[in-house]
Protein backbone atom coordinates (compact mmCIF):
# COMPACT_ATOMS: atom_id res chain seq x y z
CA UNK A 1 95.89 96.85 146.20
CA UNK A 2 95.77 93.63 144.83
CA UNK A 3 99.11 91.31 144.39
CA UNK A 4 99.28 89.35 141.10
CA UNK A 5 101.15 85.95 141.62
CA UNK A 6 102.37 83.62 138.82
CA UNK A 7 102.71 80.07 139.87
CA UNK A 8 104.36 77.12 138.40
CA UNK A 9 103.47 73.71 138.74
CA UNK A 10 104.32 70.34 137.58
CA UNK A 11 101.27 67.42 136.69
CA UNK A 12 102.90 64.19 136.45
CA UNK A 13 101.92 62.66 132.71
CA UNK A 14 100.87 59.23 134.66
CA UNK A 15 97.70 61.62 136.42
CA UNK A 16 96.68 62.69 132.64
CA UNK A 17 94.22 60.10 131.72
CA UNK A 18 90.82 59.80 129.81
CA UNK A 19 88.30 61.65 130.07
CA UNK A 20 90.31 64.71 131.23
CA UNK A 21 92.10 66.14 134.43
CA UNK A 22 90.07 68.47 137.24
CA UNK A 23 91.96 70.83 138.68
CA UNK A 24 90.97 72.42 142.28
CA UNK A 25 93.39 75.29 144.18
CA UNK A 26 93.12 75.73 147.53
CA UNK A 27 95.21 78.66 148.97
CA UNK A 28 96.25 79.29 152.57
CA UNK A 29 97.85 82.46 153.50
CA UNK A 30 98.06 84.13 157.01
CA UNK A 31 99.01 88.28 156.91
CA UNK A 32 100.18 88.09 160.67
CA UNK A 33 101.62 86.43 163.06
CA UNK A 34 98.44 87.27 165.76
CA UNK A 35 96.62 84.09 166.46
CA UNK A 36 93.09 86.00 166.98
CA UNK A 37 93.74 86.79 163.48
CA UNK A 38 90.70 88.28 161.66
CA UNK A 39 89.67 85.72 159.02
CA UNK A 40 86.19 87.45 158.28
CA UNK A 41 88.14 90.40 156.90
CA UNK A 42 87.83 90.42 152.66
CA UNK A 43 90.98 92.51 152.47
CA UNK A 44 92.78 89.91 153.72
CA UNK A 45 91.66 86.26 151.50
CA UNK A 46 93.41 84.95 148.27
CA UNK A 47 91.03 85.61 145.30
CA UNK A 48 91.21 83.84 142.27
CA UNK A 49 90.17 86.42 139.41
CA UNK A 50 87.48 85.46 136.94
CA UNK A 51 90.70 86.41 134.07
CA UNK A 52 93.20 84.15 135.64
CA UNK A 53 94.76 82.13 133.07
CA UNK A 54 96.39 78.65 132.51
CA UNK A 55 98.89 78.57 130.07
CA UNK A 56 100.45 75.17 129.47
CA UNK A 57 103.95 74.34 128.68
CA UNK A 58 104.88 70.75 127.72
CA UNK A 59 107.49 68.75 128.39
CA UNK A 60 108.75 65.31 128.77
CA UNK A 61 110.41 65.01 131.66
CA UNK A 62 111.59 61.71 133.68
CA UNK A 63 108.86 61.50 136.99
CA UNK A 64 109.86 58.17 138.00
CA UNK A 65 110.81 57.53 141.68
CA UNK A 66 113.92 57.37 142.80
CA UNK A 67 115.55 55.57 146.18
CA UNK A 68 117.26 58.53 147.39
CA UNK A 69 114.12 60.25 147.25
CA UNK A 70 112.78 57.15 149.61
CA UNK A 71 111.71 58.96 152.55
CA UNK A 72 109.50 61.43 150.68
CA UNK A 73 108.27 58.62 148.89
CA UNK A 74 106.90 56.09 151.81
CA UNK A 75 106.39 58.63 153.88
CA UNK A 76 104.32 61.05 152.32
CA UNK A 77 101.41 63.46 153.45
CA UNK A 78 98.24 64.88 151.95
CA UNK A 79 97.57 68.68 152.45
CA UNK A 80 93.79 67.21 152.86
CA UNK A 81 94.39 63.58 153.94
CA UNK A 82 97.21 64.21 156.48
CA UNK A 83 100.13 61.52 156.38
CA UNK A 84 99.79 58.47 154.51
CA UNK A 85 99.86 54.47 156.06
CA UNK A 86 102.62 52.27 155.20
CA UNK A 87 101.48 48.74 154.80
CA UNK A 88 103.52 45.61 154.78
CA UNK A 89 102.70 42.91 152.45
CA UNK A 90 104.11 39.45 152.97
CA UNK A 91 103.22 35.95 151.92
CA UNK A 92 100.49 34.19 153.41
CA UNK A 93 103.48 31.86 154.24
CA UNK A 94 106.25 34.14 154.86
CA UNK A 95 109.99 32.09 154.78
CA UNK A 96 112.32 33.71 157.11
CA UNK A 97 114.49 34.80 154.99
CA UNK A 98 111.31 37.32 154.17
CA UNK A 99 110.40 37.89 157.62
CA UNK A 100 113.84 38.86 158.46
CA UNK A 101 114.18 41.39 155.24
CA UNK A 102 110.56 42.59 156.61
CA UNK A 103 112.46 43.45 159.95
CA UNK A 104 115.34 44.99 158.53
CA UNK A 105 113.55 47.20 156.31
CA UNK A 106 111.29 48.11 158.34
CA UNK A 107 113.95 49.10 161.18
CA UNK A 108 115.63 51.13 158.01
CA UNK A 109 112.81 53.27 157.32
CA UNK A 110 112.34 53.95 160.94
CA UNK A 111 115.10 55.70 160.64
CA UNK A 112 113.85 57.72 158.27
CA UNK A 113 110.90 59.07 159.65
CA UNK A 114 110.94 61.63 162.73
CA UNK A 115 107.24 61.05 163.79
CA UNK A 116 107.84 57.83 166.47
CA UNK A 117 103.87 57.73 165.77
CA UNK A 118 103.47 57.50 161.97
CA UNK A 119 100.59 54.74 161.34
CA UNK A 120 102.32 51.24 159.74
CA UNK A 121 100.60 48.10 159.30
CA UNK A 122 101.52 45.01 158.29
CA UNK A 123 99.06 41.87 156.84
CA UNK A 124 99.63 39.15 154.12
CA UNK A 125 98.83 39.12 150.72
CA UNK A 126 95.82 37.11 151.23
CA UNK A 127 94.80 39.38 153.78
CA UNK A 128 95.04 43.17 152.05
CA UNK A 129 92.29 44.50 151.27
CA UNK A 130 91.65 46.98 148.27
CA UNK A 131 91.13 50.30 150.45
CA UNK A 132 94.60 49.27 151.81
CA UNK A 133 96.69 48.72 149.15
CA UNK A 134 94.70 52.23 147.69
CA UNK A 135 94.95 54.35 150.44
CA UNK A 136 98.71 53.60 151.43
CA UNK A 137 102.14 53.37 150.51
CA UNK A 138 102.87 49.53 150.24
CA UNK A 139 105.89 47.99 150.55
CA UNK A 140 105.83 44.43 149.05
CA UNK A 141 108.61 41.65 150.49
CA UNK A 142 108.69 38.59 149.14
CA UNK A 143 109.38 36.48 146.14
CA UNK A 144 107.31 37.07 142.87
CA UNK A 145 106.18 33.27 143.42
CA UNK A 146 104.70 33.79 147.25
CA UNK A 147 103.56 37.44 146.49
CA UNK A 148 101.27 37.82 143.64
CA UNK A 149 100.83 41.35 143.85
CA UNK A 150 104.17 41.64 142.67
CA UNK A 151 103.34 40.75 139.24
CA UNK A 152 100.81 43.74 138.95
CA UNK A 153 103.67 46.51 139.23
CA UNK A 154 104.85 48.42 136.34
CA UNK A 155 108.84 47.25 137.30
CA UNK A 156 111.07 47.33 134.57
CA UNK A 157 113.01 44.53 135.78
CA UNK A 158 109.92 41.84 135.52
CA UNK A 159 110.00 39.94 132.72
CA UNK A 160 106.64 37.93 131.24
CA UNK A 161 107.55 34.22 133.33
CA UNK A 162 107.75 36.10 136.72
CA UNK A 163 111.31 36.57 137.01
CA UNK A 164 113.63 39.54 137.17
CA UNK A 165 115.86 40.44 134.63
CA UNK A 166 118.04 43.47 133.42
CA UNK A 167 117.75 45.04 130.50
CA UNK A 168 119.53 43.13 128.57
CA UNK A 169 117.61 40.22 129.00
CA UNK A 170 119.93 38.61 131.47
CA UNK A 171 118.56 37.04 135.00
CA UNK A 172 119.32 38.24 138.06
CA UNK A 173 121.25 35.82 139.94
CA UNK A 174 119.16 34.12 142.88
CA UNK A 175 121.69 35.13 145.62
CA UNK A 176 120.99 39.54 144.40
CA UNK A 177 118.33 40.75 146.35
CA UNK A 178 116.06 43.42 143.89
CA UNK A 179 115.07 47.10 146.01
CA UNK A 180 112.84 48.99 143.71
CA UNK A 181 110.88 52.20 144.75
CA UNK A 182 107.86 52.09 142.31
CA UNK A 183 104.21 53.91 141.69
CA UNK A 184 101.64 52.12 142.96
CA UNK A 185 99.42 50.53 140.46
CA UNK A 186 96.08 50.85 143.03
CA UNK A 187 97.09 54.76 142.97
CA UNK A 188 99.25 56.57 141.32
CA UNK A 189 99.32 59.00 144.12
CA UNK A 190 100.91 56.68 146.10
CA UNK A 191 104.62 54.37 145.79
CA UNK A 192 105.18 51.09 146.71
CA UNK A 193 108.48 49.78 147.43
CA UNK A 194 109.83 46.42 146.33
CA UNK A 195 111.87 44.02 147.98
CA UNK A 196 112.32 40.80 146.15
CA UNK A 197 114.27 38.60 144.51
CA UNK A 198 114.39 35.58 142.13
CA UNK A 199 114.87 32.68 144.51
């Protein structure tokens, strides 16, 4: 009596790296609504069949974050790891014109979020450590020249001398503000979003 289920599932081509990719499904299913539900019964687990196959279909598809997909983004759970910290990042001397961008954002995503208990921390650039900026979703305030982790994103606005450009080569003006939702580079299973500007 056995079900056969096809499933299809997308692996980001950023995960794909040297020396190759492990794969581990985990499958949760409940068969009633009865919360002294029998979980020692056999008939009733999700078997994976010695013959199961993985047939792969490429494609090249855009994966790169988007803001309207912002909540998702900084506020993301594990099905292990539970939810995911947001961590503020600002200079070790913030101006405050950076402290009040801090303020606003952060009263923002607040709105975003329905959980008044999520876990958010804030520290300075000097003061991050490495299992913070791996573990969480960062978002980075500040100018390129008073936050030096900027310069280790993958943005595609950040030219070579530290200063943000479009793509045609042509500098932001000081007075535009630059909101970027990015992958992290300390994990790409996490984002980081940017807010920055030239001057």
């Amino acid at each position: 009596g056995a079900e056969t289920i096809t499933t299809t599932f997308t692996i980001p081509a950023r995960l794909i790296k040297y020396p190759g990719l492990q794969l581990r499904f985990e499958a949760y299913q409940r068969v009633s609504d009865d919360s002294c539900e029998d979980s020692n019964i056999p008939s009733q687990w999700v078997r994976i069949l010695g013959d199961s196959q993985i047939a792969w279909a490429f494609a090249t598809t855009s994966d790169l974050p988007r803001l309207e997909d912002l909540s998702n983004l900084v506020f993301s759970r594990g099905l292990i790891d539970g939810q995911h910290p947001v961590l503020f990042v600002l200079p070790d001397v913030p101006s405050d014109v950076t402290l009040t961008a801090a303020v606003r954002a952060a009263a923002g995503l607040a709105q975003l979020v329905r959980n008044a208990a999520y876990p958010v921390a804030v520290t300075t650039v000097g003061a991050a450590t490495a299992e913070q900026l791996e573990t969480s979703n960062v978002v980075l305030v500040g100018l390129p020249s008073a936050n030096p982790l900027i310069a280790q994103l993958d943005s595609p606005l950040l030219g070579g001398d530290g200063l943000f450009a479009t793509a045609d080569d042509q500098l932001i003006p000081n007075e535009h503000g630059v909101v970027q939702v990015l992958v992290s580079p300390w994990n790409a299973e996490r984002h980081v979003l940017l807010l920055s500007a030239n001057a």
